[in-house]
C-alpha atoms as a PDB file:
ATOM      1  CA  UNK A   1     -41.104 -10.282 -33.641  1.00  0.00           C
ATOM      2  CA  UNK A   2     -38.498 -12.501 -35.687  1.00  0.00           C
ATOM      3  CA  UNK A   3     -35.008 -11.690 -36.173  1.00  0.00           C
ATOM      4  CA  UNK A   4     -33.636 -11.016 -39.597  1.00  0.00           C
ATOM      5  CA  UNK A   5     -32.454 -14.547 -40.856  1.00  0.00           C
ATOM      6  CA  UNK A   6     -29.138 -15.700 -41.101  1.00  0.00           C
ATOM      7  CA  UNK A   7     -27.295 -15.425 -44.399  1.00  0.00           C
ATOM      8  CA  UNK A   8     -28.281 -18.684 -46.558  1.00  0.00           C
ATOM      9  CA  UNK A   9     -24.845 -20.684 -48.055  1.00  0.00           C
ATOM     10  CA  UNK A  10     -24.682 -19.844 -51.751  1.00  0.00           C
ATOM     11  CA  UNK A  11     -23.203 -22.955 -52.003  1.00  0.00           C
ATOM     12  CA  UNK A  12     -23.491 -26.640 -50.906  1.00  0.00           C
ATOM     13  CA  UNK A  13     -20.175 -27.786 -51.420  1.00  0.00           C
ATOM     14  CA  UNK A  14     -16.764 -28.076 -49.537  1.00  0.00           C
ATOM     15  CA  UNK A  15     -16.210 -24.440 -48.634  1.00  0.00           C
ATOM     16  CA  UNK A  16     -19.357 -24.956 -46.043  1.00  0.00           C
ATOM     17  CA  UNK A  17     -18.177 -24.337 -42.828  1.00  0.00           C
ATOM     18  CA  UNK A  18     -20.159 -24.190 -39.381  1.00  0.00           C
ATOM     19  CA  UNK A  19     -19.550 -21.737 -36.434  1.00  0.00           C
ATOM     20  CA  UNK A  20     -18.271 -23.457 -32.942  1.00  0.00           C
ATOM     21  CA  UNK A  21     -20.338 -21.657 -31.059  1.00  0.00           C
ATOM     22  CA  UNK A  22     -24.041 -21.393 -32.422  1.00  0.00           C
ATOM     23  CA  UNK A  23     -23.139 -23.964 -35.003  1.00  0.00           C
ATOM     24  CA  UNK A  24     -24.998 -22.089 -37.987  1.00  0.00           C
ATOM     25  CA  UNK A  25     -24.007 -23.184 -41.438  1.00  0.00           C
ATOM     26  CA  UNK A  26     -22.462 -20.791 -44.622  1.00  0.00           C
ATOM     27  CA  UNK A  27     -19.491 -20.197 -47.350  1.00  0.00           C
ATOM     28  CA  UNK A  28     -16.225 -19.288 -45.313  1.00  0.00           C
ATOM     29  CA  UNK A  29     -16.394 -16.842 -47.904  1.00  0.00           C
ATOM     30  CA  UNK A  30     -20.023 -15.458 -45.824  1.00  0.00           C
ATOM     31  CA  UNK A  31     -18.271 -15.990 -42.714  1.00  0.00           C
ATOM     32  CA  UNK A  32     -15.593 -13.669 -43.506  1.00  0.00           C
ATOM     33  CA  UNK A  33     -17.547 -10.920 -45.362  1.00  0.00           C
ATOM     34  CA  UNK A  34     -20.390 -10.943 -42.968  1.00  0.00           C
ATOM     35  CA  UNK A  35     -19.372 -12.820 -40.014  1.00  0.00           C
ATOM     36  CA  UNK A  36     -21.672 -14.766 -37.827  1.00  0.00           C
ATOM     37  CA  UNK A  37     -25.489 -13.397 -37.156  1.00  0.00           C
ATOM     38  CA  UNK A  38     -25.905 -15.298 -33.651  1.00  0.00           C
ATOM     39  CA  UNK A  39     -21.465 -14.355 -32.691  1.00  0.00           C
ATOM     40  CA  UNK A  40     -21.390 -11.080 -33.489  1.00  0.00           C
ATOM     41  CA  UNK A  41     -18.734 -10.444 -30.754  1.00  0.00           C
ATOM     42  CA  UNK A  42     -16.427 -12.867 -32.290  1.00  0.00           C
ATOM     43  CA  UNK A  43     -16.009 -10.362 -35.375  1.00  0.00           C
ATOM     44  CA  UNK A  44     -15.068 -12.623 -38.287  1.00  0.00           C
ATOM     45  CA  UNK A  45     -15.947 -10.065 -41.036  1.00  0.00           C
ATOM     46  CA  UNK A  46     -13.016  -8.192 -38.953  1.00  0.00           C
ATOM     47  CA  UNK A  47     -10.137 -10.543 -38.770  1.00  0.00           C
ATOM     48  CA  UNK A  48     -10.072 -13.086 -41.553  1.00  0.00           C
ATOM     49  CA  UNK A  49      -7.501 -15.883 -39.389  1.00  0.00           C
ATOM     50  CA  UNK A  50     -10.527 -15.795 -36.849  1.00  0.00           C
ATOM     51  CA  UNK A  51     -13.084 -17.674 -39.266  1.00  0.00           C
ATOM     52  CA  UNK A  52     -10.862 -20.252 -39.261  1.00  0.00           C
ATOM     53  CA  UNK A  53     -10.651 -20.489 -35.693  1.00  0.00           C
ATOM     54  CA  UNK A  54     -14.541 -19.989 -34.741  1.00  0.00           C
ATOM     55  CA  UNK A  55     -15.466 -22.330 -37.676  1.00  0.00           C
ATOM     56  CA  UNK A  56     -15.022 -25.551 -38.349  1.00  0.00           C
ATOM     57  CA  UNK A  57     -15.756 -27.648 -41.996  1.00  0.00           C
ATOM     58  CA  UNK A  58     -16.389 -30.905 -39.668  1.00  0.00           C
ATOM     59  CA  UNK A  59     -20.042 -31.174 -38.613  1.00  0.00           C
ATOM     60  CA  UNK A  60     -22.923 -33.969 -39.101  1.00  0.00           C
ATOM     61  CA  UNK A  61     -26.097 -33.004 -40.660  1.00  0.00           C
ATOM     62  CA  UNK A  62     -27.643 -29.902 -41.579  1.00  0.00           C
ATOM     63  CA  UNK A  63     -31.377 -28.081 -41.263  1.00  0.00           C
ATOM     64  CA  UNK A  64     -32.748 -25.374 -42.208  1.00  0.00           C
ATOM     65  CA  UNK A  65     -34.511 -23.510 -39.443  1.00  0.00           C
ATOM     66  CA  UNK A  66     -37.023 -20.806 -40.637  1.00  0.00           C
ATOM     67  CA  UNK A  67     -38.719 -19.587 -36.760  1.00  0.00           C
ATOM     68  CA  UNK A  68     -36.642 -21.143 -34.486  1.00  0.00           C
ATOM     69  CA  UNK A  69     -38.974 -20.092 -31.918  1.00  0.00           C
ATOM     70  CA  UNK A  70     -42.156 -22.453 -32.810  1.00  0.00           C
ATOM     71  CA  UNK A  71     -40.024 -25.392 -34.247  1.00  0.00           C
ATOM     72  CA  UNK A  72     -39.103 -28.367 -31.794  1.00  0.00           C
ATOM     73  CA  UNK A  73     -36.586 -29.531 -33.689  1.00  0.00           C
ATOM     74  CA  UNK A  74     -34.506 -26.090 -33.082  1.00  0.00           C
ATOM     75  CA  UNK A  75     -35.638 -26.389 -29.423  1.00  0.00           C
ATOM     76  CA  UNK A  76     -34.118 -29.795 -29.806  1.00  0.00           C
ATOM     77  CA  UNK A  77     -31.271 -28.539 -30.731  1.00  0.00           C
ATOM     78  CA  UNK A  78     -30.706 -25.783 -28.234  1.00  0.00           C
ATOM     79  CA  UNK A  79     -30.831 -23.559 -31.463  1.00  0.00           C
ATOM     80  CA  UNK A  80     -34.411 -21.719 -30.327  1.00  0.00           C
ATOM     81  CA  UNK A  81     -33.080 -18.753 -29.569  1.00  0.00           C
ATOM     82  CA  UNK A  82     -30.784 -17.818 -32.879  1.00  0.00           C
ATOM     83  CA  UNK A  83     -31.640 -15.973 -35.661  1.00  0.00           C
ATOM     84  CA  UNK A  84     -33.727 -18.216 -38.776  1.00  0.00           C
ATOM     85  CA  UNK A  85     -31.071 -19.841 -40.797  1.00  0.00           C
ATOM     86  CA  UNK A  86     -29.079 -23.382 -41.846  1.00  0.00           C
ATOM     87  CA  UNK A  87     -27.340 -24.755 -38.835  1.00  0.00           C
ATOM     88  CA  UNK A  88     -26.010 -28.485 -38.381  1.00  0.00           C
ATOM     89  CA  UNK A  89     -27.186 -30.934 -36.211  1.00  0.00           C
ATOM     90  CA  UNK A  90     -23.239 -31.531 -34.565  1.00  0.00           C
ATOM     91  CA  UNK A  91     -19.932 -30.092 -34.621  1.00  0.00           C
ATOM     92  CA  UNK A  92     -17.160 -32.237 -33.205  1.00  0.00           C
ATOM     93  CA  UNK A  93     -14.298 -29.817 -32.720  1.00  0.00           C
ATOM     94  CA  UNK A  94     -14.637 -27.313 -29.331  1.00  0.00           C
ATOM     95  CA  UNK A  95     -14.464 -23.564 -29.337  1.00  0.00           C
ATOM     96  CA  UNK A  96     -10.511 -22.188 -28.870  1.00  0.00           C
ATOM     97  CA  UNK A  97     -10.435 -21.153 -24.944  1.00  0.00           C
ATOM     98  CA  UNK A  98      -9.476 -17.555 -26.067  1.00  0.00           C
ATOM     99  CA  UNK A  99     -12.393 -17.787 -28.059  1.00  0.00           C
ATOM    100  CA  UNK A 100     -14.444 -19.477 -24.447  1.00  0.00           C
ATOM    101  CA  UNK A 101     -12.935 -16.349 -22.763  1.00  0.00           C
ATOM    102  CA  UNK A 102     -15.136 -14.173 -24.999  1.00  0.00           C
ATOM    103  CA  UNK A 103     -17.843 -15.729 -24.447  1.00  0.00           C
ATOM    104  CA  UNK A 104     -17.782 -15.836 -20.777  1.00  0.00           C
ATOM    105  CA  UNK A 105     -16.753 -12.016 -21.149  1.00  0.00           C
ATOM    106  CA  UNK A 106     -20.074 -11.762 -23.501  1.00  0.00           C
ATOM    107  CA  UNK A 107     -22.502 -13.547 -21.097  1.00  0.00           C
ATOM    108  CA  UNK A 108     -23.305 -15.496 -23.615  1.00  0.00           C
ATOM    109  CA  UNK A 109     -23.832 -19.346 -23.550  1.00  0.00           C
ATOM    110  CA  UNK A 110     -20.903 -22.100 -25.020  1.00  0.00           C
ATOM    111  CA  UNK A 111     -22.053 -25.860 -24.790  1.00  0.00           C
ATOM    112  CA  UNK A 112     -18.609 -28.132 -26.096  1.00  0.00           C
ATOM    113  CA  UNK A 113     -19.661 -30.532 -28.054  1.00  0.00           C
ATOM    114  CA  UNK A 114     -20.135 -34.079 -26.430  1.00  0.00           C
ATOM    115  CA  UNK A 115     -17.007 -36.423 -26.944  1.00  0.00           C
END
């Protein structure tokens, strides 16, 4: 069975930002009311400073990935295994190491971008 989708940006424009870690795509606005569907752990809806630091309005590209399960191009992307939603294709900035920390703590994966 699917997971419920991601959030969809209700806007196209500047205020886009895209998380560090699973590198999905909304409003900062989204990001701090509902923080991110694939992060929950990094609770953004919970402490406003941390969308800045677990997003990032830098990234190349952007798709919009409806069962990331079936489509090669999320596979591709190492995005197969998040919830449906818009993601970009590359983020350039890394994760804060506080913010690696919780990860490791979480068990859950963190691939830095490639410099």
């Amino acid at each position: 069975m699917a997971s419920a989708p991601a959030q969809i940006p209700t806007s196209f424009g500047h205020e886009l930002r895209a998380c560090l870690r699973c590198r999905l795509v909304k409003t900062y606005d989204q990001f701090r009311e509902s923080g991110c569907e694939n992060c929950p752990f990094f609770k953004m809806e919970e402490d406003h400073e941390r969308v800045v630091d677990c997003t990032t309005p830098n990234f190349n590209g952007i798709i919009s990935v409806m069962d990331p399960t079936r489509s090669w191009a999320a596979r591709w992307l190492r995005i197969g295994r998040f919830v449906p939603g818009v993601y970009t294709l590359a983020v350039s900035e890394a994760l804060p190491e506080d913010l690696q920390t919780i990860c490791e703590d979480e068990r859950v994966q963190y691939v830095p971008p490639k410099r």
